[in-house]
C-alpha atoms as a PDB file:
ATOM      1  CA  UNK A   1       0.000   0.000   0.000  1.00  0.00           C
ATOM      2  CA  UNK A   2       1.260   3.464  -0.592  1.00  0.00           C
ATOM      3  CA  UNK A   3       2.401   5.047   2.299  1.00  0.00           C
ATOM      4  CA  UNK A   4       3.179   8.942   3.019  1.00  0.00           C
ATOM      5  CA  UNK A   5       7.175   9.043   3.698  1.00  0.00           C
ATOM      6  CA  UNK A   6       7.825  12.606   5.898  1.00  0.00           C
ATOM      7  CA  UNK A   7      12.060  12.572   5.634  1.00  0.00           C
ATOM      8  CA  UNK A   8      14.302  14.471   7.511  1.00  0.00           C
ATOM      9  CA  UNK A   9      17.539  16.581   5.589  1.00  0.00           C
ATOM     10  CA  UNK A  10      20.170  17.041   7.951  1.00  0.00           C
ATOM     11  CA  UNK A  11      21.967  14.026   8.903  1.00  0.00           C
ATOM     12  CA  UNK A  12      19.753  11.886   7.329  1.00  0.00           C
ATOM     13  CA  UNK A  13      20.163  12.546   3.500  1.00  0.00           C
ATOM     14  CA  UNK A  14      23.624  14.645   3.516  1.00  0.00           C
ATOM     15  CA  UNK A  15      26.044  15.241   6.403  1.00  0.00           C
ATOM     16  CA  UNK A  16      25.477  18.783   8.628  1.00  0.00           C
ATOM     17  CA  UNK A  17      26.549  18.157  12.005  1.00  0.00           C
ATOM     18  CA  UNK A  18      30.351  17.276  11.422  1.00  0.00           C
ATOM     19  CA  UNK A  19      31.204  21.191   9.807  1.00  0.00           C
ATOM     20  CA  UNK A  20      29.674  22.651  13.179  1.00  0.00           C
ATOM     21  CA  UNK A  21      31.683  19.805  14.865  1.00  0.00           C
ATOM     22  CA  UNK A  22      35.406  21.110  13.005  1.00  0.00           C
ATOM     23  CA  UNK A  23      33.797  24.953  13.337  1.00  0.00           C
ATOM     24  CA  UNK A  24      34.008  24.309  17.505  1.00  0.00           C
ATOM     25  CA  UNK A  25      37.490  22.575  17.452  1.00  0.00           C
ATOM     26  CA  UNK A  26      38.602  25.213  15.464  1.00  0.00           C
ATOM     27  CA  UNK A  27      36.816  27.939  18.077  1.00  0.00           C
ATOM     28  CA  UNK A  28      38.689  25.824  20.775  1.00  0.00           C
ATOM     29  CA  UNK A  29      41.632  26.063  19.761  1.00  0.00           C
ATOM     30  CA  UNK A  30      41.596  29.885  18.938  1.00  0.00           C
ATOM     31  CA  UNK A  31      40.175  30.473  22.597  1.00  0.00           C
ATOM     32  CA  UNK A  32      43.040  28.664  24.007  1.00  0.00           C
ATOM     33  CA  UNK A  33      41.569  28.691  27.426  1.00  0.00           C
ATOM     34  CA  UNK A  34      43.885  27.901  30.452  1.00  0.00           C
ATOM     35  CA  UNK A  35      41.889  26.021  32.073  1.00  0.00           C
ATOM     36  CA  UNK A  36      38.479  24.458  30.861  1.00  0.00           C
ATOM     37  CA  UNK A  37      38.686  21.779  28.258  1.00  0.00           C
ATOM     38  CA  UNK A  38      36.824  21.088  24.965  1.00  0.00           C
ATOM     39  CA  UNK A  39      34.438  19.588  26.721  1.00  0.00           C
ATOM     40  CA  UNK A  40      33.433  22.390  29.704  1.00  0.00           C
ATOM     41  CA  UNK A  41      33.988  25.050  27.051  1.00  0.00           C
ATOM     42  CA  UNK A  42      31.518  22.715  25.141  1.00  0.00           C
ATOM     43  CA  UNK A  43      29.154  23.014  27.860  1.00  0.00           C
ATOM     44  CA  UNK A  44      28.851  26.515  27.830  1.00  0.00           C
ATOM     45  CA  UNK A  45      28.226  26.532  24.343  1.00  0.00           C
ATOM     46  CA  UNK A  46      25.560  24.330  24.651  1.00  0.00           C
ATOM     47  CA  UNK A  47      23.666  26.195  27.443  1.00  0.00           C
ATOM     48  CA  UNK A  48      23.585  29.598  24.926  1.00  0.00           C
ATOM     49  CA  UNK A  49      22.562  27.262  22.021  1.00  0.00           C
ATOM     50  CA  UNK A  50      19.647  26.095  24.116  1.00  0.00           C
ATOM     51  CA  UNK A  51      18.767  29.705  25.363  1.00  0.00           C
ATOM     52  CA  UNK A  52      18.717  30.969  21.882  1.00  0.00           C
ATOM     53  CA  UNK A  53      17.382  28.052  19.785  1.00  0.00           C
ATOM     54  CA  UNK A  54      14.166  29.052  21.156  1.00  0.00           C
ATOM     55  CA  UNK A  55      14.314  33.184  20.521  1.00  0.00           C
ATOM     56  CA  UNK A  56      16.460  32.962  17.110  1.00  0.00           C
ATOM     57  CA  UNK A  57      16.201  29.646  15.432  1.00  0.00           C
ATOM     58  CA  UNK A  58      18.962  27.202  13.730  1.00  0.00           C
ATOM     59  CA  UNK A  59      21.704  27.567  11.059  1.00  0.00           C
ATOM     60  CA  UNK A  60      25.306  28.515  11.017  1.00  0.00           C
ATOM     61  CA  UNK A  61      24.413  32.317  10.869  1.00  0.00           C
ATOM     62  CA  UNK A  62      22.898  31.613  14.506  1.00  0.00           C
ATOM     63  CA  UNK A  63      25.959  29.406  15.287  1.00  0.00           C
ATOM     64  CA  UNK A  64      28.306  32.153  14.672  1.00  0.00           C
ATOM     65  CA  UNK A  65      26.155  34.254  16.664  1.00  0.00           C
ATOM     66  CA  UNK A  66      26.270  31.535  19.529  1.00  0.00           C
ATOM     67  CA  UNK A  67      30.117  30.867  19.032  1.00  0.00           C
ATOM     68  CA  UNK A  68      30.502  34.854  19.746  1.00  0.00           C
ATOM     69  CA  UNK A  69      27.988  34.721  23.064  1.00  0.00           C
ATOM     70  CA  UNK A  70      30.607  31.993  24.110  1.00  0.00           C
ATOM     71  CA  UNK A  71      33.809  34.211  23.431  1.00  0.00           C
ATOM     72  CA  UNK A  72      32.409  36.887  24.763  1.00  0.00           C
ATOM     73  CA  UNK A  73      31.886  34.593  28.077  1.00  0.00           C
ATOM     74  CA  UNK A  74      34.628  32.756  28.368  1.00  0.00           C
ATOM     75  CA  UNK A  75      37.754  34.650  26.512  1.00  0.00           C
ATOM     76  CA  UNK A  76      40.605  35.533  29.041  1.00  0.00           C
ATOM     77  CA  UNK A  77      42.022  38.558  27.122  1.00  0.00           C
ATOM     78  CA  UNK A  78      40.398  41.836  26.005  1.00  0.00           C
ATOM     79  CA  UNK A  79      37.366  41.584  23.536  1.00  0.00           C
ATOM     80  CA  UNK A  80      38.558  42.999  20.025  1.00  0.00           C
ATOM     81  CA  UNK A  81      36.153  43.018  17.010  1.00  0.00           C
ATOM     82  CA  UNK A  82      39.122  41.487  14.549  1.00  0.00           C
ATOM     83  CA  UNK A  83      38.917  38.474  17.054  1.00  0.00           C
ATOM     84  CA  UNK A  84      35.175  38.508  16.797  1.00  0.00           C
ATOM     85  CA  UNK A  85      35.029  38.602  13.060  1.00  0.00           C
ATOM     86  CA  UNK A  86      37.613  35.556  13.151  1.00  0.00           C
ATOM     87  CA  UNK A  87      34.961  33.633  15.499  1.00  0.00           C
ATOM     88  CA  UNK A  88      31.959  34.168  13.657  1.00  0.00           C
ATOM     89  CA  UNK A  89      34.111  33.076  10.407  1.00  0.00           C
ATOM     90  CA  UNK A  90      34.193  29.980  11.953  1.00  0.00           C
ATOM     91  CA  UNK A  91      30.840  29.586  11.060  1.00  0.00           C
ATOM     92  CA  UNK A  92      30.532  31.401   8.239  1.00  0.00           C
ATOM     93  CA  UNK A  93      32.676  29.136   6.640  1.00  0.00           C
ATOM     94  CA  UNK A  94      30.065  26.226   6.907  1.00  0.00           C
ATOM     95  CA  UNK A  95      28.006  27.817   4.007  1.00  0.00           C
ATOM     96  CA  UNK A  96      31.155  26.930   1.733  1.00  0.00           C
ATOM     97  CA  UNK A  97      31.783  23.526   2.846  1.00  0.00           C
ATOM     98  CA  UNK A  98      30.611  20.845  -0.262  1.00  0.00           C
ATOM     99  CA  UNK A  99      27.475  18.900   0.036  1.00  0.00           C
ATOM    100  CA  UNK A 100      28.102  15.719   1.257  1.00  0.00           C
ATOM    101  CA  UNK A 101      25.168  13.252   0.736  1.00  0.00           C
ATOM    102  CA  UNK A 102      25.816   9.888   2.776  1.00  0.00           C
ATOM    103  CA  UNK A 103      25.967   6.521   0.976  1.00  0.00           C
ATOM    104  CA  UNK A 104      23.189   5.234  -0.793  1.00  0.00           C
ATOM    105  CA  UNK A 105      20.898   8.044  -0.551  1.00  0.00           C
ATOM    106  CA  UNK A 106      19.860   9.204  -4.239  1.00  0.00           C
ATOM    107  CA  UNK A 107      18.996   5.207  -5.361  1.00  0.00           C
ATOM    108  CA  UNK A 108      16.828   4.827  -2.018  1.00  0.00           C
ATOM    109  CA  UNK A 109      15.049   8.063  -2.843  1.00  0.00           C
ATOM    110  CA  UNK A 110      14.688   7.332  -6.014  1.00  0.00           C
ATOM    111  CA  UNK A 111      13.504   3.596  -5.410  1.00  0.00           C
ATOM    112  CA  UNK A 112      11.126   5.213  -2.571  1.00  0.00           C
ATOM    113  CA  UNK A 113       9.759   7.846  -4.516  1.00  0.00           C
ATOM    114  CA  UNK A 114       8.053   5.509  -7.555  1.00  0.00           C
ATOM    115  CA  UNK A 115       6.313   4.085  -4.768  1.00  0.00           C
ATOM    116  CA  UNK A 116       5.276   6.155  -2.288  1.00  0.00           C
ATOM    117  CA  UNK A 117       4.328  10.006  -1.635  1.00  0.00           C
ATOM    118  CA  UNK A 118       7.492  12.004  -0.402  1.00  0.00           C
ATOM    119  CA  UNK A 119       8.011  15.078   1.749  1.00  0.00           C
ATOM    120  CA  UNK A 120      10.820  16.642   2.687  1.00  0.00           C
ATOM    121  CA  UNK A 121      10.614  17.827   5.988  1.00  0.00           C
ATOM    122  CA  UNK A 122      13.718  20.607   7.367  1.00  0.00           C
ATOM    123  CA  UNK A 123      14.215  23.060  10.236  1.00  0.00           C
ATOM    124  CA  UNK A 124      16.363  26.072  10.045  1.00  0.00           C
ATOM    125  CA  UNK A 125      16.908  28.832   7.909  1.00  0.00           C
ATOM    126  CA  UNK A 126      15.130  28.640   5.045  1.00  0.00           C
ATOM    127  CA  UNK A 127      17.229  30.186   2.608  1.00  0.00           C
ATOM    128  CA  UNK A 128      19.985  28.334   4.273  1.00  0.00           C
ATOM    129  CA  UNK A 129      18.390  24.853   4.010  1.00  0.00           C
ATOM    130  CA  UNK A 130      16.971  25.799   0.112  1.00  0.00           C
ATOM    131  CA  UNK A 131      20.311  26.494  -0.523  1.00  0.00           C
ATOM    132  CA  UNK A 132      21.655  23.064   0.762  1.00  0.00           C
ATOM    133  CA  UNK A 133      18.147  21.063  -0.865  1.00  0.00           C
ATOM    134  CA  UNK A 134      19.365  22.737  -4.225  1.00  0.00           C
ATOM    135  CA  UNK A 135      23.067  21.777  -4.068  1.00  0.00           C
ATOM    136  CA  UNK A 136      22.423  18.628  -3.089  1.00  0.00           C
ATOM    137  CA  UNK A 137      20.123  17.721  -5.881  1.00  0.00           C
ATOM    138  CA  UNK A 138      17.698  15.475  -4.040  1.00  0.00           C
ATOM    139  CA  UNK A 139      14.640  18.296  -4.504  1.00  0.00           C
ATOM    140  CA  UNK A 140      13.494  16.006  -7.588  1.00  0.00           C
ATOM    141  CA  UNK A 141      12.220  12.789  -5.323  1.00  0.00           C
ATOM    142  CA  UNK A 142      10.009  14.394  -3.186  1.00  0.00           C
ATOM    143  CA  UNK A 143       6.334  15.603  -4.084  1.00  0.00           C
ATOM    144  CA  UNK A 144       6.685  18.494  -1.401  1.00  0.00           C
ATOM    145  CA  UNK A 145       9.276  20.113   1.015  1.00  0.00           C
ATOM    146  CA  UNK A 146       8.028  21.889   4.488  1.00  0.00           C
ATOM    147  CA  UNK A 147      10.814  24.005   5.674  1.00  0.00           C
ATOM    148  CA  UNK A 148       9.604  25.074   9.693  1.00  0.00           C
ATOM    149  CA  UNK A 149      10.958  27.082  12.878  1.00  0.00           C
ATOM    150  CA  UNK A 150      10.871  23.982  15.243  1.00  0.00           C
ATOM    151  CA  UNK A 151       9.476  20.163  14.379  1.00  0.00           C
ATOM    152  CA  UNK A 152       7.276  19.572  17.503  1.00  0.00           C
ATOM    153  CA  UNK A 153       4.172  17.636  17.574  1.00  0.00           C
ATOM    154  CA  UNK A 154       2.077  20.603  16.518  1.00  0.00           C
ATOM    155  CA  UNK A 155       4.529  20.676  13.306  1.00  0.00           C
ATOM    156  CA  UNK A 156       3.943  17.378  12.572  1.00  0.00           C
ATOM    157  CA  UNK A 157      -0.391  17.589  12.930  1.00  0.00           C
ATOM    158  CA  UNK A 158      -0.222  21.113  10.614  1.00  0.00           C
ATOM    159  CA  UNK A 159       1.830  19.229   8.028  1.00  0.00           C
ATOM    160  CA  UNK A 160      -0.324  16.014   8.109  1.00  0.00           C
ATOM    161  CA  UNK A 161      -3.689  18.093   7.594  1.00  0.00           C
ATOM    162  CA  UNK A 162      -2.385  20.007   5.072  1.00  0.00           C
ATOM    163  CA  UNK A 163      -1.231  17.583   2.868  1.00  0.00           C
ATOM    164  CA  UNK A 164      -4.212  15.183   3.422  1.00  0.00           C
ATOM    165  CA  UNK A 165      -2.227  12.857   4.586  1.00  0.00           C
ATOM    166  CA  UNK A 166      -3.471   9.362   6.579  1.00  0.00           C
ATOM    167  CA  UNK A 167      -2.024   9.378   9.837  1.00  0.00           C
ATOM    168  CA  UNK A 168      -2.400   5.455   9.953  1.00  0.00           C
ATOM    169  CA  UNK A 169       0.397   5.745   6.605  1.00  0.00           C
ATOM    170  CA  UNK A 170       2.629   7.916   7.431  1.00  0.00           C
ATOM    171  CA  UNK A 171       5.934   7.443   8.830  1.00  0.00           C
ATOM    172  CA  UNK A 172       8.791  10.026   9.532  1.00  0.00           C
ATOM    173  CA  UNK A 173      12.155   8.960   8.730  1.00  0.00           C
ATOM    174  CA  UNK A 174      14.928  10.649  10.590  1.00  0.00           C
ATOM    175  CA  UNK A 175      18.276  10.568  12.636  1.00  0.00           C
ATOM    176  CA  UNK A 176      16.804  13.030  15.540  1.00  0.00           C
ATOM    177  CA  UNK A 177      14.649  11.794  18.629  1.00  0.00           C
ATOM    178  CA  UNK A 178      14.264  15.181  19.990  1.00  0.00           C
ATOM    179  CA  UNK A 179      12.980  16.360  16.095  1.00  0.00           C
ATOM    180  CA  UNK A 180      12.062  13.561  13.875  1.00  0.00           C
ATOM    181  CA  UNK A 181      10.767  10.410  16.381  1.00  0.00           C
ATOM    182  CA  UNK A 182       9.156  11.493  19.396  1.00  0.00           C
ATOM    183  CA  UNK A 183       7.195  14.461  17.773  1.00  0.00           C
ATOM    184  CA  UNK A 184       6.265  12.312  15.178  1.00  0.00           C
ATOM    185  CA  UNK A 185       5.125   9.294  17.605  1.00  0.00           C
ATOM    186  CA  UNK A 186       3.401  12.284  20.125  1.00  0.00           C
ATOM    187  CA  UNK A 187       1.327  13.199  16.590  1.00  0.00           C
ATOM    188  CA  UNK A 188       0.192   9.925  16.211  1.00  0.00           C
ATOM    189  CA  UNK A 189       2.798   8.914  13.142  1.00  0.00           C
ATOM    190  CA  UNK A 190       4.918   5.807  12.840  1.00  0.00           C
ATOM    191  CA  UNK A 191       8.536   6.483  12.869  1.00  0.00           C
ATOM    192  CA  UNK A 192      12.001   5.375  11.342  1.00  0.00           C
ATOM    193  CA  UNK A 193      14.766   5.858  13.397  1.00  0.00           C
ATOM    194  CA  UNK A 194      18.268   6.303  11.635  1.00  0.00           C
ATOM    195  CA  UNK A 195      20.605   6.995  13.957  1.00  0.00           C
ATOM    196  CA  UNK A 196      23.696   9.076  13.019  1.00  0.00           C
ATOM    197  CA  UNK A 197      26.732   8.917  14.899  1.00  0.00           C
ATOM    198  CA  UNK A 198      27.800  12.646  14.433  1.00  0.00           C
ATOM    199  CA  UNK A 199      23.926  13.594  15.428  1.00  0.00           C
ATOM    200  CA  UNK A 200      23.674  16.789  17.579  1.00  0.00           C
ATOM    201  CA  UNK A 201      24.201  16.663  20.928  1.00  0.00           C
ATOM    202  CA  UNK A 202      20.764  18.868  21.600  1.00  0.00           C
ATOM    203  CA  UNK A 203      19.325  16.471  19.516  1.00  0.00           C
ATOM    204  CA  UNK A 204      19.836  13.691  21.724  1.00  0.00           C
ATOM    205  CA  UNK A 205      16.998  12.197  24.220  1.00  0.00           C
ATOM    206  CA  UNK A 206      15.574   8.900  24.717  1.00  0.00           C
ATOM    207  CA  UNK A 207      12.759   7.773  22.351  1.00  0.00           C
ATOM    208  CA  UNK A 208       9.093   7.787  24.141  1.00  0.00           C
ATOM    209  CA  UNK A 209       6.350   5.409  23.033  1.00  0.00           C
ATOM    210  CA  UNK A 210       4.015   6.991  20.988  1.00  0.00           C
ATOM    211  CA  UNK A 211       0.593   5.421  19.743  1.00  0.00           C
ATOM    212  CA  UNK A 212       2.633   4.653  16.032  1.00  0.00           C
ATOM    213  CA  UNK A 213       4.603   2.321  15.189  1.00  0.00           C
ATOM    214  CA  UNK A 214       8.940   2.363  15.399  1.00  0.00           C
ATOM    215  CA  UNK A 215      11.262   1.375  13.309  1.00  0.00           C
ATOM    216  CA  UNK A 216      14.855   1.327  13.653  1.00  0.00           C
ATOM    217  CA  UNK A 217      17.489   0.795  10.946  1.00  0.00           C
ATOM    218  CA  UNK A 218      21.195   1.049  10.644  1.00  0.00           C
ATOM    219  CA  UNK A 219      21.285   2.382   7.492  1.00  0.00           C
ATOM    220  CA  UNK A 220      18.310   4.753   5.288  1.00  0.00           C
ATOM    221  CA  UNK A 221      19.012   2.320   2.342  1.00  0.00           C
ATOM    222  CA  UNK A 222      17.797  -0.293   4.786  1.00  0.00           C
ATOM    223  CA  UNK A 223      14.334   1.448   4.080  1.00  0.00           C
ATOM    224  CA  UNK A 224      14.156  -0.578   0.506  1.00  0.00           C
ATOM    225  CA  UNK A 225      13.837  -3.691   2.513  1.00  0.00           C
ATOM    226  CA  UNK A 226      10.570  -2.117   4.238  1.00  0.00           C
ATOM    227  CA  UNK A 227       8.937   0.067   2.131  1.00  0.00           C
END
């Protein structure tokens, strides 16, 4: 039966996370700090990225702009605007990295999308995650794309009844618990869960039983042995 496939971007179909990953060790080792390591300056960083996730969104703009909070925090000599500059770069520089879309991808999509109804479901920016839809190439399997602020529950019900979709058919299909499976399973969706093992550390929580069904793979191309 034809389902209704809602798949995540970012560490599902391409690799995101490791450029923000080499963007802090880089930050790290600029802010040389004398006596916190990686992972208490990590910390930090964290705690601003959950403050202003909520307030100003996702994207490596808003990185840079939490990469400076942290600087500005933490740095042990005067605050100059040429070291600023050099810590936003940082994550300005994530724009320009290439696209790279994991293993498998573009056959599974393709194999996926002469069978069932695709959407392609993103947070962030949205010129910044157009930008990375177009350069990857992938637009031309799915039917729709929904680009949003935050994937909660409520995300996940306004998408459904837009798109006429049957809850009892559709799945999401992501590497996130915190944005693809439990919001999904809390809307009443099924869920594919393909973990990723350079996923976000905010992105992290443990997956909560929800009244769909779960699915977890090892690999997306795993989903031509399901669907």
């Amino acid at each position: 039966m034809r389902q209704f496939l809602i798949i995540d971007a970012d560490d599902t179909l391409w690799e995101n996370n490791i450029y923000f990953e080499r963007a802090f060790e880089e930050f790290v080792a600029f802010l040389d700090h004398s006596s916190l390591t990686p992972r208490e300056v990590r910390d930090v960083l964290d705690e601003i990225e959950t403050a202003n996730a909520r307030i100003h969104g996702y994207g490596s703009l808003k990185f840079g702009r939490n990469l400076r909070q942290t600087y500005e925090r933490l740095a042990e000599r005067d605050l100059r605007e040429e070291d600023l500059k050099i810590v936003m770069g940082f994550a300005e520089r994530i724009l320009e990295c290439p696209m790279e879309v994991i293993e498998g991808v573009p056959e599974t999509l393709q194999y996926l999308a002469e069978r069932h109804d695709l959407t392609l479901f993103t947070k962030g920016h949205p010129e910044e995650q157009k930008l990375k839809i177009d350069r990857s190439g992938l637009g031309v399997f799915f039917g729709h794309t929904a680009i949003v602020r935050e994937k909660d529950a409520g995300a996940y019900r306004e998408l459904v009844g837009a798109r006429g979709m049957d809850p009892e058919r559709t799945w999401m299909i992501g590497n996130s618990p915190k944005s693809d499976i439990n919001p999904a399973l809390a809307a009443g969706l099924s869920a594919v869960f393909v973990p990723h093992a350079n996923t976000w550390v905010l992105e992290k929580e443990d997956i909560r039983p929800g009244n769909g069904r779960l699915l977890v793979l090892d690999r997306f191309t795993d989903l031509r042995r399901h669907f």
